[in-house]
N, C-alpha and C. Protein backbone atom coordinates (compact mmCIF):
# COMPACT_ATOMS: atom_id res chain seq x y z
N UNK A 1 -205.79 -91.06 -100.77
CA UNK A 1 -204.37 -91.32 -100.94
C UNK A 1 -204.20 -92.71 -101.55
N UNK A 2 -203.78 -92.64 -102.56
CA UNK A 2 -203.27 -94.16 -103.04
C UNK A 2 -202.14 -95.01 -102.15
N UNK A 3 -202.57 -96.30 -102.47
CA UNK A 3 -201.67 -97.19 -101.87
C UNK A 3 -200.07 -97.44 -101.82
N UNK A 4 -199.82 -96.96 -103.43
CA UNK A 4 -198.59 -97.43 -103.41
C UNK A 4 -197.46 -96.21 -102.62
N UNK A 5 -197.57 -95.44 -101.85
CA UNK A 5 -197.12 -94.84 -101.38
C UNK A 5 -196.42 -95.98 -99.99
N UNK A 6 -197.49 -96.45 -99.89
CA UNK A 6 -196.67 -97.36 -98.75
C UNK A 6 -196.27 -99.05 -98.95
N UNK A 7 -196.15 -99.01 -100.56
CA UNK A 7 -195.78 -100.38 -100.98
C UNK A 7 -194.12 -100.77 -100.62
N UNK A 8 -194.32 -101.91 -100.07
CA UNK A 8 -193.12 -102.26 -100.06
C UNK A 8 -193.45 -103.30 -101.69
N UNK A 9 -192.14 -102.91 -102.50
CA UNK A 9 -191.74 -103.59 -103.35
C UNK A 9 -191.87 -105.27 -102.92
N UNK A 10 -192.62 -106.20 -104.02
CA UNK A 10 -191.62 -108.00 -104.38
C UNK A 10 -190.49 -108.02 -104.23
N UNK A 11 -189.88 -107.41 -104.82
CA UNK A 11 -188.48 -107.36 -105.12
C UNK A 11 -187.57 -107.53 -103.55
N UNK A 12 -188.66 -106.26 -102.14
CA UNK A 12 -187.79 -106.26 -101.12
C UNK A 12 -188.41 -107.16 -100.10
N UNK A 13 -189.49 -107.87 -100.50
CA UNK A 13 -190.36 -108.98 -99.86
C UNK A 13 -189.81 -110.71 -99.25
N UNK A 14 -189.80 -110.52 -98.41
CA UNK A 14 -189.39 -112.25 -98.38
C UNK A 14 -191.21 -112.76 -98.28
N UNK A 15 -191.09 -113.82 -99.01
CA UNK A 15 -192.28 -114.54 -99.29
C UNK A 15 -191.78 -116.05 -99.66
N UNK A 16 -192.88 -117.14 -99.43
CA UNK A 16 -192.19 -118.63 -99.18
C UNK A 16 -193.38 -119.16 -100.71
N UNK A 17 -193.01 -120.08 -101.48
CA UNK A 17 -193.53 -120.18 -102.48
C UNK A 17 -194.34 -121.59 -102.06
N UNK A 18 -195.92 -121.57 -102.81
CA UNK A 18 -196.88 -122.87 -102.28
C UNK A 18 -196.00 -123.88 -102.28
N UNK A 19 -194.95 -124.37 -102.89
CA UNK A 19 -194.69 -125.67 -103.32
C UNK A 19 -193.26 -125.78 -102.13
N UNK A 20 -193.17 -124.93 -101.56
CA UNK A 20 -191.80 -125.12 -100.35
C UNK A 20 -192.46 -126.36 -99.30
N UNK A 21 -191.29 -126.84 -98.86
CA UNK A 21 -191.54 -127.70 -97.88
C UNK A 21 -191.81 -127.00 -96.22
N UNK A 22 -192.91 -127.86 -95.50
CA UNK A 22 -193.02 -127.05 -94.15
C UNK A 22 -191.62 -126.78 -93.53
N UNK A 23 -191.02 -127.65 -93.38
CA UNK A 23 -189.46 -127.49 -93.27
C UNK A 23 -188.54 -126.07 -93.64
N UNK A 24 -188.61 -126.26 -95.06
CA UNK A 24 -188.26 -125.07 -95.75
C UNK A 24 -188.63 -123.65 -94.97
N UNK A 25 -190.61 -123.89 -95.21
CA UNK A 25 -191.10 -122.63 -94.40
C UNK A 25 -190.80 -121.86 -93.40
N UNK A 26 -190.63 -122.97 -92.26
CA UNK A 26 -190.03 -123.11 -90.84
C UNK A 26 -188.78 -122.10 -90.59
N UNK A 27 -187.85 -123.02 -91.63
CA UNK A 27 -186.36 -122.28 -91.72
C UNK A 27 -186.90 -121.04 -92.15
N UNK A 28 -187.16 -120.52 -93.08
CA UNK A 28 -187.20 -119.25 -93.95
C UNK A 28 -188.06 -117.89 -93.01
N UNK A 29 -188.75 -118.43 -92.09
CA UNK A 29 -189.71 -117.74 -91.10
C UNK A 29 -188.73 -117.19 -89.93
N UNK A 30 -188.17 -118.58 -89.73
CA UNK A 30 -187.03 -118.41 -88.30
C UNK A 30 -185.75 -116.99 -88.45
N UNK A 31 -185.34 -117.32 -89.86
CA UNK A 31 -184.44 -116.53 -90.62
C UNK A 31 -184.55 -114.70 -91.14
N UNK A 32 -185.89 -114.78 -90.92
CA UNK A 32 -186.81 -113.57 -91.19
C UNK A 32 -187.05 -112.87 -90.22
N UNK A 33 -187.37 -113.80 -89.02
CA UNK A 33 -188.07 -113.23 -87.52
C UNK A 33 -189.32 -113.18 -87.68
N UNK A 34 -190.01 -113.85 -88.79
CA UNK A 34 -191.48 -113.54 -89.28
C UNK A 34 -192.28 -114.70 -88.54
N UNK A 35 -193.66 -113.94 -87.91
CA UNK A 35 -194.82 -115.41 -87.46
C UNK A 35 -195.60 -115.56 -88.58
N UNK A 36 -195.54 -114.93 -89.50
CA UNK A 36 -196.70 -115.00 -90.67
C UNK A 36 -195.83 -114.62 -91.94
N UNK A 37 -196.06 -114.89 -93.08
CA UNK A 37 -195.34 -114.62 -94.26
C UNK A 37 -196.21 -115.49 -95.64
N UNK A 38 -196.03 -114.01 -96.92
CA UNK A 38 -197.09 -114.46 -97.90
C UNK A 38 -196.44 -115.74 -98.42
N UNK A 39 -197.75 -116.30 -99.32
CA UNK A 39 -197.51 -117.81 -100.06
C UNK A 39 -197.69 -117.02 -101.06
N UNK A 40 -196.87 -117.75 -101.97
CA UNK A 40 -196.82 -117.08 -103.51
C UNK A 40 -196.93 -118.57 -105.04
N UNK A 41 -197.79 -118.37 -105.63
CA UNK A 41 -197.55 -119.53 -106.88
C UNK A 41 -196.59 -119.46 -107.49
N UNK A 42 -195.93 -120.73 -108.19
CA UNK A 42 -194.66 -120.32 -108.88
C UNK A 42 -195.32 -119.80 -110.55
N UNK A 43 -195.94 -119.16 -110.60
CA UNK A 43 -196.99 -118.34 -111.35
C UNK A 43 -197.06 -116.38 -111.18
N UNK A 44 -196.52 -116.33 -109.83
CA UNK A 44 -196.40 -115.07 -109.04
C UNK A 44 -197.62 -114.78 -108.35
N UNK A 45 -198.59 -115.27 -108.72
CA UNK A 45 -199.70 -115.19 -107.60
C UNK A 45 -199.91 -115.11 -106.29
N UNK A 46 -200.67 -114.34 -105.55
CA UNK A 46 -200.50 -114.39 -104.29
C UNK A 46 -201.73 -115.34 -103.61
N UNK A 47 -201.37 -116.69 -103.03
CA UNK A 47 -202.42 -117.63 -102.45
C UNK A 47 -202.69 -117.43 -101.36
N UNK A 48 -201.95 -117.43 -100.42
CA UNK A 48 -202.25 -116.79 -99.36
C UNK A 48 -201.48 -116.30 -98.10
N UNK A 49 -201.40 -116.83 -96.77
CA UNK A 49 -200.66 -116.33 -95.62
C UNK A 49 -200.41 -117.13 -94.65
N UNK A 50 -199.26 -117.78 -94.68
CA UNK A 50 -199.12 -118.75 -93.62
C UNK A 50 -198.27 -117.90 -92.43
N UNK A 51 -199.21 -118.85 -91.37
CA UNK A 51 -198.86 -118.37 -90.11
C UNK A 51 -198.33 -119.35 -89.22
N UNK A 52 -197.36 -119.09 -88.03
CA UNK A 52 -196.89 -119.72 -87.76
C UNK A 52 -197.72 -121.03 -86.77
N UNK A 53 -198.93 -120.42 -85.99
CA UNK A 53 -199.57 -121.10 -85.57
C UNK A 53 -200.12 -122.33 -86.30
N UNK A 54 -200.56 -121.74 -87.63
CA UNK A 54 -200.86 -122.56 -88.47
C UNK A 54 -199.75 -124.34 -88.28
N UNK A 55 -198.68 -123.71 -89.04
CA UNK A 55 -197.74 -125.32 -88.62
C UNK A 55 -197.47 -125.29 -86.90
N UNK A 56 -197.85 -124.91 -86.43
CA UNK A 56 -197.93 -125.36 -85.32
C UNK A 56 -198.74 -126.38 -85.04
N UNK A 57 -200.01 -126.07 -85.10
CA UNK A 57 -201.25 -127.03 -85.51
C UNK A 57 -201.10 -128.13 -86.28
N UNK A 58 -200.12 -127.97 -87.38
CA UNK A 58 -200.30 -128.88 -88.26
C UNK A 58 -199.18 -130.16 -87.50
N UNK A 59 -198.03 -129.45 -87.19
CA UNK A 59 -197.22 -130.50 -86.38
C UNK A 59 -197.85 -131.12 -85.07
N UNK A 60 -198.63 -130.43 -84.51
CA UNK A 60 -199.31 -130.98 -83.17
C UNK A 60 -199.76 -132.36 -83.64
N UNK A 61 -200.87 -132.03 -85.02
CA UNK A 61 -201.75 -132.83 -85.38
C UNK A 61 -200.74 -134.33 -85.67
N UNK A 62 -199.44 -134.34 -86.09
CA UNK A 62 -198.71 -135.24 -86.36
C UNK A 62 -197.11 -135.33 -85.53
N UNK A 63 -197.94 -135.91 -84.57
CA UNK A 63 -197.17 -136.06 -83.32
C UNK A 63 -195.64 -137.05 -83.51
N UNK A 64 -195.91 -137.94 -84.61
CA UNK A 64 -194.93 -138.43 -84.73
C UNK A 64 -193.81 -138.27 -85.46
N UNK A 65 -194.30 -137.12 -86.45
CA UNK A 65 -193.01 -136.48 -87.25
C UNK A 65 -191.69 -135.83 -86.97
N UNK A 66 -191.00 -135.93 -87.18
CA UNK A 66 -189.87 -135.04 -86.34
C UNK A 66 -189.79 -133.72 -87.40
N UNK A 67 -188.89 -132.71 -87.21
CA UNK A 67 -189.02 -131.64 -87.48
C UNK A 67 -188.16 -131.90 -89.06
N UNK A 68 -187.10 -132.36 -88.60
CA UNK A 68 -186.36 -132.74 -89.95
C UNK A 68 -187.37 -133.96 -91.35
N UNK A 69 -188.21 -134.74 -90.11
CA UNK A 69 -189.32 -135.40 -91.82
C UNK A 69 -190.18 -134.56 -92.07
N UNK A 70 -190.23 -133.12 -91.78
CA UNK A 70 -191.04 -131.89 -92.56
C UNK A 70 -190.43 -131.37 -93.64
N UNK A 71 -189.53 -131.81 -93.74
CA UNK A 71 -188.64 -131.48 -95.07
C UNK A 71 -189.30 -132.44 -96.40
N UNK A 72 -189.70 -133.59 -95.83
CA UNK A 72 -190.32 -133.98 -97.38
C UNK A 72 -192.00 -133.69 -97.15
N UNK A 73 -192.56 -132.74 -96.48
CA UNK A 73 -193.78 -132.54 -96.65
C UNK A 73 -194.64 -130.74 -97.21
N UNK A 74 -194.69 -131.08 -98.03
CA UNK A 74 -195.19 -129.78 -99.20
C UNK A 74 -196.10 -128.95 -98.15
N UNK A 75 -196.05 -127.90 -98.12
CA UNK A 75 -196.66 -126.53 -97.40
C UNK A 75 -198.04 -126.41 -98.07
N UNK A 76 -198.43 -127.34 -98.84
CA UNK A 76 -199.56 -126.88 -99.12
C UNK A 76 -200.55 -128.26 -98.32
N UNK A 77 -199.86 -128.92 -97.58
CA UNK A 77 -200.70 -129.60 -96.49
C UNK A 77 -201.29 -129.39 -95.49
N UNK A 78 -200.53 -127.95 -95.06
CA UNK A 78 -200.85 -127.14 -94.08
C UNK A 78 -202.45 -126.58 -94.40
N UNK A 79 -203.30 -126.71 -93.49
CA UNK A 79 -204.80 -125.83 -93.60
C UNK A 79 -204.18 -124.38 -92.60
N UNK A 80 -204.37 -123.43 -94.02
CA UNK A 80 -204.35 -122.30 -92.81
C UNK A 80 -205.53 -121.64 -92.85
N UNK A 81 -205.51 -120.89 -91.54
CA UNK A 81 -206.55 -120.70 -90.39
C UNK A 81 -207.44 -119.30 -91.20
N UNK A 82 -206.19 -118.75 -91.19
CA UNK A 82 -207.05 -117.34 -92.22
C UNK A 82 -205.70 -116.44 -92.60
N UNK A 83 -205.96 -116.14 -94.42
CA UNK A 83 -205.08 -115.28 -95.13
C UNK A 83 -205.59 -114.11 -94.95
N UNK A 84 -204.30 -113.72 -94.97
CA UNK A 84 -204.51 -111.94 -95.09
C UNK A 84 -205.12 -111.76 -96.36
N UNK A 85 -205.73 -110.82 -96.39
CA UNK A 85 -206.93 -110.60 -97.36
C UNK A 85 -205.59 -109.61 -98.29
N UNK A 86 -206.09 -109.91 -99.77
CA UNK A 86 -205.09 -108.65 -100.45
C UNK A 86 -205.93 -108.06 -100.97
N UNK A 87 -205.20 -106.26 -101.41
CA UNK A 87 -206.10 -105.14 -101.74
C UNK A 87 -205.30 -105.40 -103.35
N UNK A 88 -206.28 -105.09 -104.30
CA UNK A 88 -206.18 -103.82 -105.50
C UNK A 88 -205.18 -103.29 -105.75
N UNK A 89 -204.01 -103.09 -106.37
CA UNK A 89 -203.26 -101.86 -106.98
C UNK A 89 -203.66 -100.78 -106.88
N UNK A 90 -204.70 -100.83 -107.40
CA UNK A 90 -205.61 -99.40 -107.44
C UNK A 90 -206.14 -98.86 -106.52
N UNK A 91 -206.90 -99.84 -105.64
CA UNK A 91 -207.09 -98.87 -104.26
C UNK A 91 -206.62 -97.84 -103.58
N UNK A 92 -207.55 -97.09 -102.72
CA UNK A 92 -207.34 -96.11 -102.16
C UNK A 92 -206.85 -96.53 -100.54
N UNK A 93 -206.31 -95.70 -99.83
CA UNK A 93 -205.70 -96.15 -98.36
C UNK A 93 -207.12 -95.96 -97.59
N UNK A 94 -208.32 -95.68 -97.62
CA UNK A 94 -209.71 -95.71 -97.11
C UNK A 94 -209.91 -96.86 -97.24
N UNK A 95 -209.72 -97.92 -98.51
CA UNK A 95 -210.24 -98.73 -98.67
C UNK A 95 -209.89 -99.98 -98.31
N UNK A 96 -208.50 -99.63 -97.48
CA UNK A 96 -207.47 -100.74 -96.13
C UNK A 96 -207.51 -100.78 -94.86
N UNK A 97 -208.39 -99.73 -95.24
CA UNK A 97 -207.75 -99.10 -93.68
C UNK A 97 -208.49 -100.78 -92.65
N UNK A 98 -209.63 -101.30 -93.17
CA UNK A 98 -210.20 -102.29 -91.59
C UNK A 98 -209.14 -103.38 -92.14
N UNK A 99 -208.75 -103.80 -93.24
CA UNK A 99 -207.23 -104.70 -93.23
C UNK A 99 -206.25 -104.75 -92.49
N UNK A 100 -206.06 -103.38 -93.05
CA UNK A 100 -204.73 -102.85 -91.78
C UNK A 100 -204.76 -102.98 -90.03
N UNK A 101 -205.88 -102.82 -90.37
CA UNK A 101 -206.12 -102.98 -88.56
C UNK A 101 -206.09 -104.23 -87.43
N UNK A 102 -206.21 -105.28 -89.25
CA UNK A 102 -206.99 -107.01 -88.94
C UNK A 102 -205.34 -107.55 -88.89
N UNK A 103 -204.58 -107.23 -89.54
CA UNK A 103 -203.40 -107.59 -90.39
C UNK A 103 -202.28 -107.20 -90.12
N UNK A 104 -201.05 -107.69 -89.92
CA UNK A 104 -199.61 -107.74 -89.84
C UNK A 104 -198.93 -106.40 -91.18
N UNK A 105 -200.01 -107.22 -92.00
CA UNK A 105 -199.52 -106.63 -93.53
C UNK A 105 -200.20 -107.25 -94.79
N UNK A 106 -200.70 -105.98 -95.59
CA UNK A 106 -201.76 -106.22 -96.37
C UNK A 106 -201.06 -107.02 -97.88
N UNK A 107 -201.61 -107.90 -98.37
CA UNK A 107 -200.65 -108.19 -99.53
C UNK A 107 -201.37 -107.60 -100.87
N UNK A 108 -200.61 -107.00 -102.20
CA UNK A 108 -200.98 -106.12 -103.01
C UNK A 108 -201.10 -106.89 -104.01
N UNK A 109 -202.05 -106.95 -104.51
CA UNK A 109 -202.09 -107.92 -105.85
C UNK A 109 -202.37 -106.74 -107.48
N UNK A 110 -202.32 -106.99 -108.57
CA UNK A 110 -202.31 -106.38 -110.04
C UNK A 110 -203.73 -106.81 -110.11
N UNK A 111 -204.27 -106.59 -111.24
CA UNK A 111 -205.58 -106.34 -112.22
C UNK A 111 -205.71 -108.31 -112.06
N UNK A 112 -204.33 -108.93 -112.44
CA UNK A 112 -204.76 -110.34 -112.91
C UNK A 112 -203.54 -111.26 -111.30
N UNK A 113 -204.10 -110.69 -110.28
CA UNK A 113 -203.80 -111.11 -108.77
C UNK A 113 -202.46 -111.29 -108.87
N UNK A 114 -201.94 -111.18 -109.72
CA UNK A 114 -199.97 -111.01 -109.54
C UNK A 114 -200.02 -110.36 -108.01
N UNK A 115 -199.06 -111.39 -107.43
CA UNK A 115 -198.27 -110.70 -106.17
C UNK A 115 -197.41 -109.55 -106.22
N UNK A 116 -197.66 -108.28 -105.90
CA UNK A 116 -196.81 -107.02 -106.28
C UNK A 116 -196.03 -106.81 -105.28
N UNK A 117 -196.15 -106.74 -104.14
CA UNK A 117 -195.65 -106.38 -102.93
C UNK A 117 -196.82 -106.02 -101.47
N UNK A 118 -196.40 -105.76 -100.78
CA UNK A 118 -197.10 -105.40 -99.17
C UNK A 118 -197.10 -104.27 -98.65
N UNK A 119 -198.30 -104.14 -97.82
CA UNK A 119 -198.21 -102.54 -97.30
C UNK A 119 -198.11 -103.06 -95.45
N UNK A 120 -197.05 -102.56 -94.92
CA UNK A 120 -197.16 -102.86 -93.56
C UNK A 120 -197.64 -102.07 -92.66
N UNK A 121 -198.57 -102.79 -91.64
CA UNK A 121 -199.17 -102.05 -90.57
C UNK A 121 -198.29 -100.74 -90.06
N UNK A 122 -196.97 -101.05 -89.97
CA UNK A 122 -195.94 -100.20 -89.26
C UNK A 122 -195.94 -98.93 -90.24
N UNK A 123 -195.90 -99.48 -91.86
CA UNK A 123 -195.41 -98.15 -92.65
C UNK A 123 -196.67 -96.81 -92.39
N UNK A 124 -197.66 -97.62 -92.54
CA UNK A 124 -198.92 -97.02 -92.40
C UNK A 124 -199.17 -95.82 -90.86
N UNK A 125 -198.72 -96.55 -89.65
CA UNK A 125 -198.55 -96.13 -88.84
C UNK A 125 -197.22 -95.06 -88.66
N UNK A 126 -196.38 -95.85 -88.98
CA UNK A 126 -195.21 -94.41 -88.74
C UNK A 126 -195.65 -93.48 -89.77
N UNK A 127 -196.48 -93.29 -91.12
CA UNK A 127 -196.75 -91.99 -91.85
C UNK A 127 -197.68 -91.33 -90.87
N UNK A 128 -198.42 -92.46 -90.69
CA UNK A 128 -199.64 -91.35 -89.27
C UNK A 128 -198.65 -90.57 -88.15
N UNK A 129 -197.86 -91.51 -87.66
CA UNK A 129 -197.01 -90.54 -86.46
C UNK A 129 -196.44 -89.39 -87.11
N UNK A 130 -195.88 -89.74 -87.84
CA UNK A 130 -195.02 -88.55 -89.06
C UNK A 130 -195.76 -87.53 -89.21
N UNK A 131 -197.04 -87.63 -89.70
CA UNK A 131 -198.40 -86.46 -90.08
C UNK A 131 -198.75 -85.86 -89.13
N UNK A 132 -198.65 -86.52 -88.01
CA UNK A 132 -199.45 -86.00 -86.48
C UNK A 132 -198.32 -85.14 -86.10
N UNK A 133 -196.73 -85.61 -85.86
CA UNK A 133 -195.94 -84.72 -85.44
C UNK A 133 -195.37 -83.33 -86.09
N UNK A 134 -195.77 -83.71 -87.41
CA UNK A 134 -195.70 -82.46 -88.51
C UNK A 134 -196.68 -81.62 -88.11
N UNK A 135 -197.59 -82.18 -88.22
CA UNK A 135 -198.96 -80.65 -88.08
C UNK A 135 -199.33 -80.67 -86.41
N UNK A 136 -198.53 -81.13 -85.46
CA UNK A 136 -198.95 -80.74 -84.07
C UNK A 136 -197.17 -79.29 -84.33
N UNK A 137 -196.53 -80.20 -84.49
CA UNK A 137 -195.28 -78.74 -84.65
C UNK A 137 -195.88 -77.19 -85.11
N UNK A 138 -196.39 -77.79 -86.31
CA UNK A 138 -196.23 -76.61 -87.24
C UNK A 138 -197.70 -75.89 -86.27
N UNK A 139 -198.48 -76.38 -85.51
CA UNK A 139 -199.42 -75.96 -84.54
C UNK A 139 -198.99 -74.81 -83.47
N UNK A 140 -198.16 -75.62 -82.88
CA UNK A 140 -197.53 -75.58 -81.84
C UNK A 140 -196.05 -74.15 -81.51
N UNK A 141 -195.78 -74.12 -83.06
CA UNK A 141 -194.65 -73.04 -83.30
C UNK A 141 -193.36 -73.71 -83.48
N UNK A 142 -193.40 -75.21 -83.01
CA UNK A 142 -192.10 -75.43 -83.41
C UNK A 142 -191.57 -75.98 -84.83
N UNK A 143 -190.16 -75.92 -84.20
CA UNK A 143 -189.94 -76.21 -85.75
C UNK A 143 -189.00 -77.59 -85.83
C-alpha cells in the first residue's frame, strides 16, 4: 500500500520554520496542543523535529533567561535529542511501519527532501481499526 493514502497534506500541517525564535516555537506548540512539531528550511526542506522536552532542556540549561528573552533566541540553538526520521514519497506503508511505531508522526519528504506533508500514527491506526471492523463484520454477518 502506498503512503500517500495516509498523507496529511503541507498545506494542512502546522510546522515551525529553523529560523523561528524558541519563543515563537513555544507559542506556536502551546497553540497547536503539540509536544513535538516538524522544523522546516525557509527552502521547504524538512530538518528536523523539535520536541518539547528538547526546549525544556535547553531552558533548564539557561537558568537565567526568562521566557520572554527567548524571543530573541533562534531555534536553531536548541540541540534536539532525536528527529523523526522522514520516509520517501515513494515508499510503501511496510516500509514505515518500525517509524510509525517509534514516532508521533512520520514526516514525508520528495525525491530532492522537500517537506510534503506527514503520516500520523493515529491515521495509520484508525485505517487498521477501520479494516479490522470491516472484515470482523463482514465475518461475523453483520452489517
Amino acid at each position: 500500500m502506498n503512503i500517500l493514502f495516509f498523507l496529511t497534506p503541507k498545506s494542512e500541517v502546522d510546522y515551525i520554520e529553523e529560523s523561528a525564535s524558541v519563543f515563537g516555537t513555544i507559542r506556536k506548540m502551546k497553540e497547536c496542543n503539540y509536544s513535538e512539531i516538524p522544523v522546516i528550511s525557509k527552502t521547504g526542506k524538512y530538518v528536523g523535529t523539535i520536541k518539547s522536552g528538547d526546549i525544556l532542556g535547553y531552558l533548564y540549561e539557561q537558568r537565567d533567561m526568562t521566557l520572554e528573552g527567548s524571543d530573541g533566541i533562534s531555534l536553531t540553538n536548541i540541540q534536539r535529542v532525536r528527529d523523526n526520521k522522514a520516509v520517501n514519497i515513494n515508499c510503501q506503508i511496510e516500509d514505515m511501519v518500525d517509524k510509525i511505531l517509534q514516532q508521533n508522526f512520520v514526516p514525508v519528504v520528495d525525491d530532492e527532501e522537500n517537506f510534503i506533508g506527514i503520516i500520523t500514527r493515529r491515521s495509520v491506526v484508525k485505517f487498521l481499526h477501520d479494516y479490522y471492523e470491516k472484515n470482523n463484520s463482514n465475518e461475523t454477518g453483520d452489517k
